[in-house]
N, C-alpha and C. Protein backbone atom coordinates (compact mmCIF):
# COMPACT_ATOMS: atom_id res chain seq x y z
N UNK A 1 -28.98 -0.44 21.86
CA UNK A 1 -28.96 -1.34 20.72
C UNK A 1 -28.16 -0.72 19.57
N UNK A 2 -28.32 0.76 19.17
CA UNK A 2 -27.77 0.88 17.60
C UNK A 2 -26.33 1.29 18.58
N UNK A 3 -26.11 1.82 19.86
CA UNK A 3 -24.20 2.07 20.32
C UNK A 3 -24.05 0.77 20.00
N UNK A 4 -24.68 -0.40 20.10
CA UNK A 4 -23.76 -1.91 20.04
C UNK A 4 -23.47 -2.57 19.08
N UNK A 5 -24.29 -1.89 17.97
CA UNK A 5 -23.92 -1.98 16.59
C UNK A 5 -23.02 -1.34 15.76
N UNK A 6 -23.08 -0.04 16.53
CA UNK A 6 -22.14 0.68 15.73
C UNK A 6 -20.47 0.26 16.51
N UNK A 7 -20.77 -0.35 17.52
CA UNK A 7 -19.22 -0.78 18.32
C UNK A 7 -19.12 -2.43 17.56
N UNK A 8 -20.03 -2.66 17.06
CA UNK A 8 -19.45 -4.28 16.09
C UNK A 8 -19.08 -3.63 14.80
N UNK A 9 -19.40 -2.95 14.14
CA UNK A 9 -19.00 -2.33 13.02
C UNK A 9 -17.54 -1.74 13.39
N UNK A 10 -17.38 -0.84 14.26
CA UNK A 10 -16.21 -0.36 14.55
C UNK A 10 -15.13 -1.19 14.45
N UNK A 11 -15.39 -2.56 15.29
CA UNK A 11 -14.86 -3.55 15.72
C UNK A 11 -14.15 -4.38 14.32
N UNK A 12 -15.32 -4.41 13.69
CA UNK A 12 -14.72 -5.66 12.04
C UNK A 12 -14.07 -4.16 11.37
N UNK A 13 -14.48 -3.06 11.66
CA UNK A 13 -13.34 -2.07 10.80
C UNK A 13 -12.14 -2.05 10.93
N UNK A 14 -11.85 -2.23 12.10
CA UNK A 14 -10.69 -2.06 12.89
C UNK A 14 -9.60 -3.69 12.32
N UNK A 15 -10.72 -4.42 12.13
CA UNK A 15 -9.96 -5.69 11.94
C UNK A 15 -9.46 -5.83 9.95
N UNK A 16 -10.36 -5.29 9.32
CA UNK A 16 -10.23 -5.09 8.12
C UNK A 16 -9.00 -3.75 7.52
N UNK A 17 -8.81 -2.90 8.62
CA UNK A 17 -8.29 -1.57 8.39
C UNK A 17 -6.88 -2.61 8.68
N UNK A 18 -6.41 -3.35 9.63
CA UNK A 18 -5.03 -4.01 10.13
C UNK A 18 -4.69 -4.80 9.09
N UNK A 19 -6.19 -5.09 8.74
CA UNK A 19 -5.17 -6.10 7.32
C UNK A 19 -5.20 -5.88 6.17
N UNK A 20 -5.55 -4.44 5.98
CA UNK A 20 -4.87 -3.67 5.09
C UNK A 20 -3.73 -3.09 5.18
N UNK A 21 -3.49 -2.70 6.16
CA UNK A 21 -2.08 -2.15 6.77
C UNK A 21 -1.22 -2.88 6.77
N UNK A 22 -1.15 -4.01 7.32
CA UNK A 22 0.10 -4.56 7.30
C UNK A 22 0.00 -5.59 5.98
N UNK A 23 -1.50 -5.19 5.19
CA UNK A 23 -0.64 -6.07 3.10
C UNK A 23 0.77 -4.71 3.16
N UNK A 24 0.23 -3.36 3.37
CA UNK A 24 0.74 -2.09 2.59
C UNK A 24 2.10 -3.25 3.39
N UNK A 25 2.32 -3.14 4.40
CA UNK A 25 3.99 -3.41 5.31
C UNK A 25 4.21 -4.66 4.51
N UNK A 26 3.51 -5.88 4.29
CA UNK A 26 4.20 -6.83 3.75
C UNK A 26 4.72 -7.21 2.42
N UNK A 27 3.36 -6.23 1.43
CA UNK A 27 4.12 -6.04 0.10
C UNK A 27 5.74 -5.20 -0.16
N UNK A 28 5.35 -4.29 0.72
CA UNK A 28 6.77 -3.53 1.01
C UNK A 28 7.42 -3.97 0.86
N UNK A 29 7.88 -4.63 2.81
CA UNK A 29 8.87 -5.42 2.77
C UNK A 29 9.52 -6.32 1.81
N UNK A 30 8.84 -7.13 0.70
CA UNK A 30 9.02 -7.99 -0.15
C UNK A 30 9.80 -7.95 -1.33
N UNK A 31 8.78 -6.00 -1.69
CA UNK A 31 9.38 -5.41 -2.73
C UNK A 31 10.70 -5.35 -2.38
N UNK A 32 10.93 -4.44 -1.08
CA UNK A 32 12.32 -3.93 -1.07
C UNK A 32 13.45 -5.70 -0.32
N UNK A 33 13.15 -6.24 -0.27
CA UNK A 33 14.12 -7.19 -0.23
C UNK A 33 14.46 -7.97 -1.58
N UNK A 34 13.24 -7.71 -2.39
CA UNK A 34 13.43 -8.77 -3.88
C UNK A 34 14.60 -7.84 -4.71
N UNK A 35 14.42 -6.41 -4.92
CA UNK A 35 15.00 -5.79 -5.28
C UNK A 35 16.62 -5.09 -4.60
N UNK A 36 16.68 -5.41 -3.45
CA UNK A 36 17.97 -5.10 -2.59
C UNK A 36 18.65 -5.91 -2.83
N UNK A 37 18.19 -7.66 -2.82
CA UNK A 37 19.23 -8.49 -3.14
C UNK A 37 19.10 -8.79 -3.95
N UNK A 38 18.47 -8.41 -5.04
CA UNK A 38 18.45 -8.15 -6.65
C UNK A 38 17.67 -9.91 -6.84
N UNK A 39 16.91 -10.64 -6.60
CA UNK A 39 16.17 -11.68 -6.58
C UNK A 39 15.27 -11.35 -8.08
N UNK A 40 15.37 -10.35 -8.85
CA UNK A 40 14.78 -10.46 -10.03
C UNK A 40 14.94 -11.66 -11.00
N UNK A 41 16.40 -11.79 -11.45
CA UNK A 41 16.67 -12.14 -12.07
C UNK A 41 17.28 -11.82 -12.92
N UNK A 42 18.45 -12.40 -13.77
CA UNK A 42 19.45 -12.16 -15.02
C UNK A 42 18.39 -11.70 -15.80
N UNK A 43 17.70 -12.47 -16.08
CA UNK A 43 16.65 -12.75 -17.43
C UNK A 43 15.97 -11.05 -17.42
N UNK A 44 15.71 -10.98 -16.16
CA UNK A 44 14.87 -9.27 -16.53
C UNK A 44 16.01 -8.20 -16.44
N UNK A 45 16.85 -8.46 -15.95
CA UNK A 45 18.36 -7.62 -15.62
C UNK A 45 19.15 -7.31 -17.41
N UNK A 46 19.27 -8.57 -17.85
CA UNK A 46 19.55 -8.26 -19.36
C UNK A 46 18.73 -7.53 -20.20
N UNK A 47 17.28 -7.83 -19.74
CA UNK A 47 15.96 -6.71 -20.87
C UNK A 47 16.41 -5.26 -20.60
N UNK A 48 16.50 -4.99 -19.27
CA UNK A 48 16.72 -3.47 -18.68
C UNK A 48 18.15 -3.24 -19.30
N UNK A 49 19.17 -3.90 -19.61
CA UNK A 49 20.36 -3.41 -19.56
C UNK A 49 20.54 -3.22 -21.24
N UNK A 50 19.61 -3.62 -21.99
CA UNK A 50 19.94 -3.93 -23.51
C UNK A 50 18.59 -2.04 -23.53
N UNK A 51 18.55 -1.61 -22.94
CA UNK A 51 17.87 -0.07 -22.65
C UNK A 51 19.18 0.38 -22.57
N UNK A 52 20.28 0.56 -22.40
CA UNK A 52 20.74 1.46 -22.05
C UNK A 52 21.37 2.25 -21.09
N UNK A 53 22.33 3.15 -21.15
CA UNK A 53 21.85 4.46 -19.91
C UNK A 53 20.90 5.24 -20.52
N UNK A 54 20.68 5.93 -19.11
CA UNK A 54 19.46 6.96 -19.50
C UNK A 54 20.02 8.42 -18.37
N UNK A 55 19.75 9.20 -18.79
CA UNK A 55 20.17 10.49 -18.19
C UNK A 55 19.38 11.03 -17.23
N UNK A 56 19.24 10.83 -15.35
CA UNK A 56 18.56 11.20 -14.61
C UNK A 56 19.27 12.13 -13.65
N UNK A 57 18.62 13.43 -13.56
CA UNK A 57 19.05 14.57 -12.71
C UNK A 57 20.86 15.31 -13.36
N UNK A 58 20.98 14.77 -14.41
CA UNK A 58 22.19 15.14 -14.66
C UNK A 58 23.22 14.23 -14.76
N UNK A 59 22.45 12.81 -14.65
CA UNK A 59 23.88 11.45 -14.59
C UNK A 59 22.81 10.51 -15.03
N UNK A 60 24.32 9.83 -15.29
CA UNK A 60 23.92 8.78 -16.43
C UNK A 60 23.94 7.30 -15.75
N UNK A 61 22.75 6.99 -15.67
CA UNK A 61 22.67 5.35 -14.95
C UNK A 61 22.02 4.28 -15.72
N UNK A 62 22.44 3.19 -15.28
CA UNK A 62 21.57 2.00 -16.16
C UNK A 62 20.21 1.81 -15.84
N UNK A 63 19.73 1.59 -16.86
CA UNK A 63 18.00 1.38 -16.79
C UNK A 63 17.93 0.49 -15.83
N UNK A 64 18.66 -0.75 -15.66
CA UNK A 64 18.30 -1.81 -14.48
C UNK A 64 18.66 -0.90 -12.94
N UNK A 65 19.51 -0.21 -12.92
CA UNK A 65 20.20 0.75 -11.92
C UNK A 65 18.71 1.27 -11.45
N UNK A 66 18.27 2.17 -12.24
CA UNK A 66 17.09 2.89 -12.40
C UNK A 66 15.62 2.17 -11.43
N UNK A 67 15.60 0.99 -12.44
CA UNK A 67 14.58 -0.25 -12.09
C UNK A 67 14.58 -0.67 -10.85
N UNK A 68 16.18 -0.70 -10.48
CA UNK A 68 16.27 -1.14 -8.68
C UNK A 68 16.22 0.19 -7.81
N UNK A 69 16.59 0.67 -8.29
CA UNK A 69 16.20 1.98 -6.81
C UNK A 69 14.64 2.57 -7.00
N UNK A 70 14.20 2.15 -7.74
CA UNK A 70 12.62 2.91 -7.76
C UNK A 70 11.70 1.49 -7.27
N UNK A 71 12.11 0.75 -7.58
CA UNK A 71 11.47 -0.73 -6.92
C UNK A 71 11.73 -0.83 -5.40
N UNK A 72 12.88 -0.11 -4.95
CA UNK A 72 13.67 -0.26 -3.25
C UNK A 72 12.63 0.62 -2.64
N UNK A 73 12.39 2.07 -3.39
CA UNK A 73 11.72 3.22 -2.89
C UNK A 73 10.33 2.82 -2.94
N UNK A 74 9.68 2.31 -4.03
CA UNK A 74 7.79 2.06 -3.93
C UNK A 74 8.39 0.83 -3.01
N UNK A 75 8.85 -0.31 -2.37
CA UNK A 75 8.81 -0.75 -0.92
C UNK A 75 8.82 -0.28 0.26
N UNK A 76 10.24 0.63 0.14
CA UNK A 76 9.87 1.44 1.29
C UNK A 76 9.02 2.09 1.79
N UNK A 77 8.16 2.82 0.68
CA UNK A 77 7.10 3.86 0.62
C UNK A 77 5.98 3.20 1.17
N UNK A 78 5.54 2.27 0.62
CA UNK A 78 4.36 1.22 1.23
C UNK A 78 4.66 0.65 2.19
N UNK A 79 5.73 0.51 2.98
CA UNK A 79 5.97 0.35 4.52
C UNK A 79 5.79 1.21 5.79
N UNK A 80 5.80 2.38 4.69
CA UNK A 80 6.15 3.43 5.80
C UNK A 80 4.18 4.07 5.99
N UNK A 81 3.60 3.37 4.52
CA UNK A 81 2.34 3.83 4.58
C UNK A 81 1.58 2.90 5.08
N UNK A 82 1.78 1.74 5.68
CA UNK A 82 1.11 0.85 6.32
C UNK A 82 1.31 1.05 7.89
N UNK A 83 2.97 1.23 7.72
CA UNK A 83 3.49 1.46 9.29
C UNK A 83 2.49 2.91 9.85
N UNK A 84 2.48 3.55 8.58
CA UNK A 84 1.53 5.05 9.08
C UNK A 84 0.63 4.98 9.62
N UNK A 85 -0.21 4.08 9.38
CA UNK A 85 -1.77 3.08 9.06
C UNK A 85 -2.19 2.81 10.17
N UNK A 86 -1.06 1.93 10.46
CA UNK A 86 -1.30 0.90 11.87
C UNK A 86 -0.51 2.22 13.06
N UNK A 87 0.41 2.99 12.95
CA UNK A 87 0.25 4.14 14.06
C UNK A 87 -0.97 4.86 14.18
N UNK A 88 -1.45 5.27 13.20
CA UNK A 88 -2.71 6.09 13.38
C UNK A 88 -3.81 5.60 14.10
N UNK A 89 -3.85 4.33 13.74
CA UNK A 89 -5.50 3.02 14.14
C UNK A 89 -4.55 3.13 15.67
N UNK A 90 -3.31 3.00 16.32
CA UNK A 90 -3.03 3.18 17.60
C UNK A 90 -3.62 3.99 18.53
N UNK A 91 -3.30 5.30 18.06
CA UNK A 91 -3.42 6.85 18.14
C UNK A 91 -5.05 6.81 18.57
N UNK A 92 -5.95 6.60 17.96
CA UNK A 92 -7.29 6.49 18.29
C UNK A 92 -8.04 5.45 19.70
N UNK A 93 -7.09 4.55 20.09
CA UNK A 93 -7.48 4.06 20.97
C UNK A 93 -8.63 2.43 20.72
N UNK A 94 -8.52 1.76 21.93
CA UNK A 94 -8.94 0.35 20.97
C UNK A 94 -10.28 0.13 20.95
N UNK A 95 -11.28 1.40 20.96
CA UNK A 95 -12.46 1.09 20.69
C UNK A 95 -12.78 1.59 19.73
N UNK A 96 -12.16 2.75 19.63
CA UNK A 96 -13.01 4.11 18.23
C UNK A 96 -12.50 3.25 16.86
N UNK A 97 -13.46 3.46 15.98
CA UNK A 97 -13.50 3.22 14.52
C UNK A 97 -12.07 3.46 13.86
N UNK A 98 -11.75 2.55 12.94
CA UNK A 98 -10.25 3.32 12.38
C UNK A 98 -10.28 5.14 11.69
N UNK A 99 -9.39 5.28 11.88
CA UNK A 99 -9.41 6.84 10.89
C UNK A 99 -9.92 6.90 9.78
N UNK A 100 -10.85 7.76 9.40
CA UNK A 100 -11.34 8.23 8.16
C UNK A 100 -10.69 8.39 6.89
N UNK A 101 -9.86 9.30 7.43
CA UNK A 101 -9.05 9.73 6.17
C UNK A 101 -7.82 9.50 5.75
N UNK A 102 -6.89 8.77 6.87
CA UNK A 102 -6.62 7.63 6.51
C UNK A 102 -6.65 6.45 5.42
N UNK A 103 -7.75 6.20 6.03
CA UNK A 103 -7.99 4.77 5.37
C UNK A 103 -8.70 5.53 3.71
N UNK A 104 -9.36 6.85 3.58
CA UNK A 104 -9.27 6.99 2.48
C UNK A 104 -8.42 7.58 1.49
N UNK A 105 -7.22 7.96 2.52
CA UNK A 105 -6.33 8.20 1.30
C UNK A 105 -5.40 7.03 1.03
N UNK A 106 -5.75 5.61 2.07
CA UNK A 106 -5.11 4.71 1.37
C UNK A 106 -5.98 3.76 0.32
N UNK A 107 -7.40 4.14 0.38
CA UNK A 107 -7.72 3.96 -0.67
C UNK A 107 -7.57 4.86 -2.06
N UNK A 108 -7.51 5.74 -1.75
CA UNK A 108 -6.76 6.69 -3.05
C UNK A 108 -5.05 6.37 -3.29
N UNK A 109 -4.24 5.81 -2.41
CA UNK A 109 -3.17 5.47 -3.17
C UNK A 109 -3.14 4.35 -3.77
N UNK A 110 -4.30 3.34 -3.30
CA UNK A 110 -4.70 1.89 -4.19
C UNK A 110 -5.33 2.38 -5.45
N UNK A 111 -6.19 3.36 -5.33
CA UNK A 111 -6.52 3.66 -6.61
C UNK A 111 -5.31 3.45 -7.81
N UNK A 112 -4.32 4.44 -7.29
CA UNK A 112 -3.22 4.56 -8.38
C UNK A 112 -2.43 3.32 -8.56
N UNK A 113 -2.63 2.42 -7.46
CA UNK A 113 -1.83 1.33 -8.09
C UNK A 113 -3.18 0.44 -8.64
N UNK A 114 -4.22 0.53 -8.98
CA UNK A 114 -4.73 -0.07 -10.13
C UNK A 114 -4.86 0.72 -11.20
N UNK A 115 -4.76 1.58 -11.34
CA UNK A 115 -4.87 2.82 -12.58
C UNK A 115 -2.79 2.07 -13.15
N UNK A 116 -2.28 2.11 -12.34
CA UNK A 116 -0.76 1.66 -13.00
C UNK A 116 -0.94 0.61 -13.40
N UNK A 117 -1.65 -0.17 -12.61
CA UNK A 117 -2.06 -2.11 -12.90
C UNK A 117 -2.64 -2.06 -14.63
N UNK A 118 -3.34 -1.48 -14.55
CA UNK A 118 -4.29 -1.41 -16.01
C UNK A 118 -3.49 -0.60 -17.21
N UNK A 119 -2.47 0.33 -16.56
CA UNK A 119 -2.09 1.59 -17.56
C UNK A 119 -0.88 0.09 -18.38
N UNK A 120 0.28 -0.11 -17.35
CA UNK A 120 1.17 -0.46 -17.52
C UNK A 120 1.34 -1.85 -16.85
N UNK A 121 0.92 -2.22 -15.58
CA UNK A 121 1.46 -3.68 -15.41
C UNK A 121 0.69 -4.58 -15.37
N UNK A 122 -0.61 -4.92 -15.29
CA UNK A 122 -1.24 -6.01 -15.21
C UNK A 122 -2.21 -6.41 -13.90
N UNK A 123 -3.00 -7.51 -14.12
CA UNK A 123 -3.18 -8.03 -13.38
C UNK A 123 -3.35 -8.14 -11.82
N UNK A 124 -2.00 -8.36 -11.68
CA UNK A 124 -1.70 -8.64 -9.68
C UNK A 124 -2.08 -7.20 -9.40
N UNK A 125 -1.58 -6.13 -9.67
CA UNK A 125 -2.06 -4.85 -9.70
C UNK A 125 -3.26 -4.52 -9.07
N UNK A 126 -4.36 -4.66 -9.88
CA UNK A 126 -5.47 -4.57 -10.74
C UNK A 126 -6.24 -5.52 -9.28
N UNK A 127 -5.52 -6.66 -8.87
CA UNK A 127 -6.84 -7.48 -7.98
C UNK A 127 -6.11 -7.33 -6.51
N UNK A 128 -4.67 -6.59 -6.56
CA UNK A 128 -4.23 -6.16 -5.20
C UNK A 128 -4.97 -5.19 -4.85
N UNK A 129 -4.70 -4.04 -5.46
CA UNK A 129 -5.92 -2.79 -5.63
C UNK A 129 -6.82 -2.84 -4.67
N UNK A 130 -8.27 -3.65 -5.54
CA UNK A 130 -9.20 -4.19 -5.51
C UNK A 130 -9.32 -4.36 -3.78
N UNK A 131 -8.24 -5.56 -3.78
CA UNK A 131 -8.55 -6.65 -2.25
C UNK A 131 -7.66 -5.52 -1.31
N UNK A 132 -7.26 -4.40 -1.47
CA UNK A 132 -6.91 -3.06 -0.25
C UNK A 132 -7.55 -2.57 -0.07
N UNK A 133 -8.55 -1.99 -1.10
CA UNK A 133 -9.56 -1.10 -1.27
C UNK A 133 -10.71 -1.84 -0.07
N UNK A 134 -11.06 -3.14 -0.79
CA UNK A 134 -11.80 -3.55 0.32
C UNK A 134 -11.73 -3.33 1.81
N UNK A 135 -10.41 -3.83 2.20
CA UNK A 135 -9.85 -4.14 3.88
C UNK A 135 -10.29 -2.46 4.03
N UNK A 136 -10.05 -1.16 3.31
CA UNK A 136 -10.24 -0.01 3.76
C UNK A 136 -11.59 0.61 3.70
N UNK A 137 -12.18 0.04 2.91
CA UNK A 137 -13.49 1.03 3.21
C UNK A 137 -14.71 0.89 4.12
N UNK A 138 -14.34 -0.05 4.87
CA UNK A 138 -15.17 -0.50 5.66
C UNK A 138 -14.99 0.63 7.01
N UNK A 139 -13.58 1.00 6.91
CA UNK A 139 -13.46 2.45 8.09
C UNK A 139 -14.01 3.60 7.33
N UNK A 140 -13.86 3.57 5.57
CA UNK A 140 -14.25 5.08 5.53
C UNK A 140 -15.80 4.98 5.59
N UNK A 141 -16.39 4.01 5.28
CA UNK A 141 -17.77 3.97 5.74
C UNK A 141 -18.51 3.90 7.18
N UNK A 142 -17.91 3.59 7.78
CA UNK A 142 -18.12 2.62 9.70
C UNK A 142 -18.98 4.60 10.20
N UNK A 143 -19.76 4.22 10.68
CA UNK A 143 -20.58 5.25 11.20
C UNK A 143 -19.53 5.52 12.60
N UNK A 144 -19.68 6.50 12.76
CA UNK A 144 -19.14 6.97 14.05
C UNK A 144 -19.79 7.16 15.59
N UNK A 145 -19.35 6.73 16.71
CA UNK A 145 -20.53 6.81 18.01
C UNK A 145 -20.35 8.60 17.70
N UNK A 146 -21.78 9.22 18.21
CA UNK A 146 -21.91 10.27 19.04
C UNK A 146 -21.91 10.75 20.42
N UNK A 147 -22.06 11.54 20.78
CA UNK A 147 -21.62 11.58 21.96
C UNK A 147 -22.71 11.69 22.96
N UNK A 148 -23.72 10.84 24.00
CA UNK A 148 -24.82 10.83 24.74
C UNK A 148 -24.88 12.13 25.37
């Protein structure tokens, strides 16, 4: 009775841990296509450009310059940490619980994107956070089988 519980728990972890993983892959993806083909907009392109250059590593680039390659990179980055996500939940095989630590250090990198949500951007932030955090802690909590 409690192995068949702890294999339904495993089970909705496993399903909650995937769809956290692939938000991390789909926000990604999104980011880095909105920003590759520059889909921002004039309107925010002129705010960034009435900034200036600014002096990074020794050269001088435009703040919107700036704005798009660090917007390309936090996409990529969250692709590669979802893609991480969903290799690891592989790696374990399709019964065992998702990874532990894992799933809590992708709740510690959600942390920081609601700590940024609240510091500096808002909102979507703040309830993306939130709704990752969820899909993940259900693995860092999920009891583990022992071994008979």
């Amino acid at each position: 009775m409690c192995h068949m519980l702890i294999h339904r728990i495993a089970r909705r972890s496993r399903i909650t841990y995937t769809i956290g993983s692939v938000g991390f892959v789909t926000i990604g993806a999104l980011h880095t296509v909105t920003h590759a083909v520059e889909l921002a907009g004039d309107a925010l392109r002129q705010r960034f450009d009435a900034l200036g250059m600014i002096r990074v590593s020794g050269q001088d680039v435009t703040s919107w310059d700036l704005f798009q390659g660090t917007s390309i990179l936090m996409g990529l980055f969250s692709m590669a940490i979802g893609l991480g996500a969903i290799g690891a939940l592989r790696a374990v095989g399709p019964d065992a619980p998702p990874p532990r630590m894992t799933a809590a250090t992708n709740v510690a990198a959600l942390l920081g994107v609601m700590a940024v949500g609240i510091a500096h951007l808002g909102p979507l932030q703040i309830w993306g956070g939130l709704f990752g955090i969820a899909m993940f802690m259900p693995a860092v909590a999920s009891p583990r089988p022992t071994s008979a």
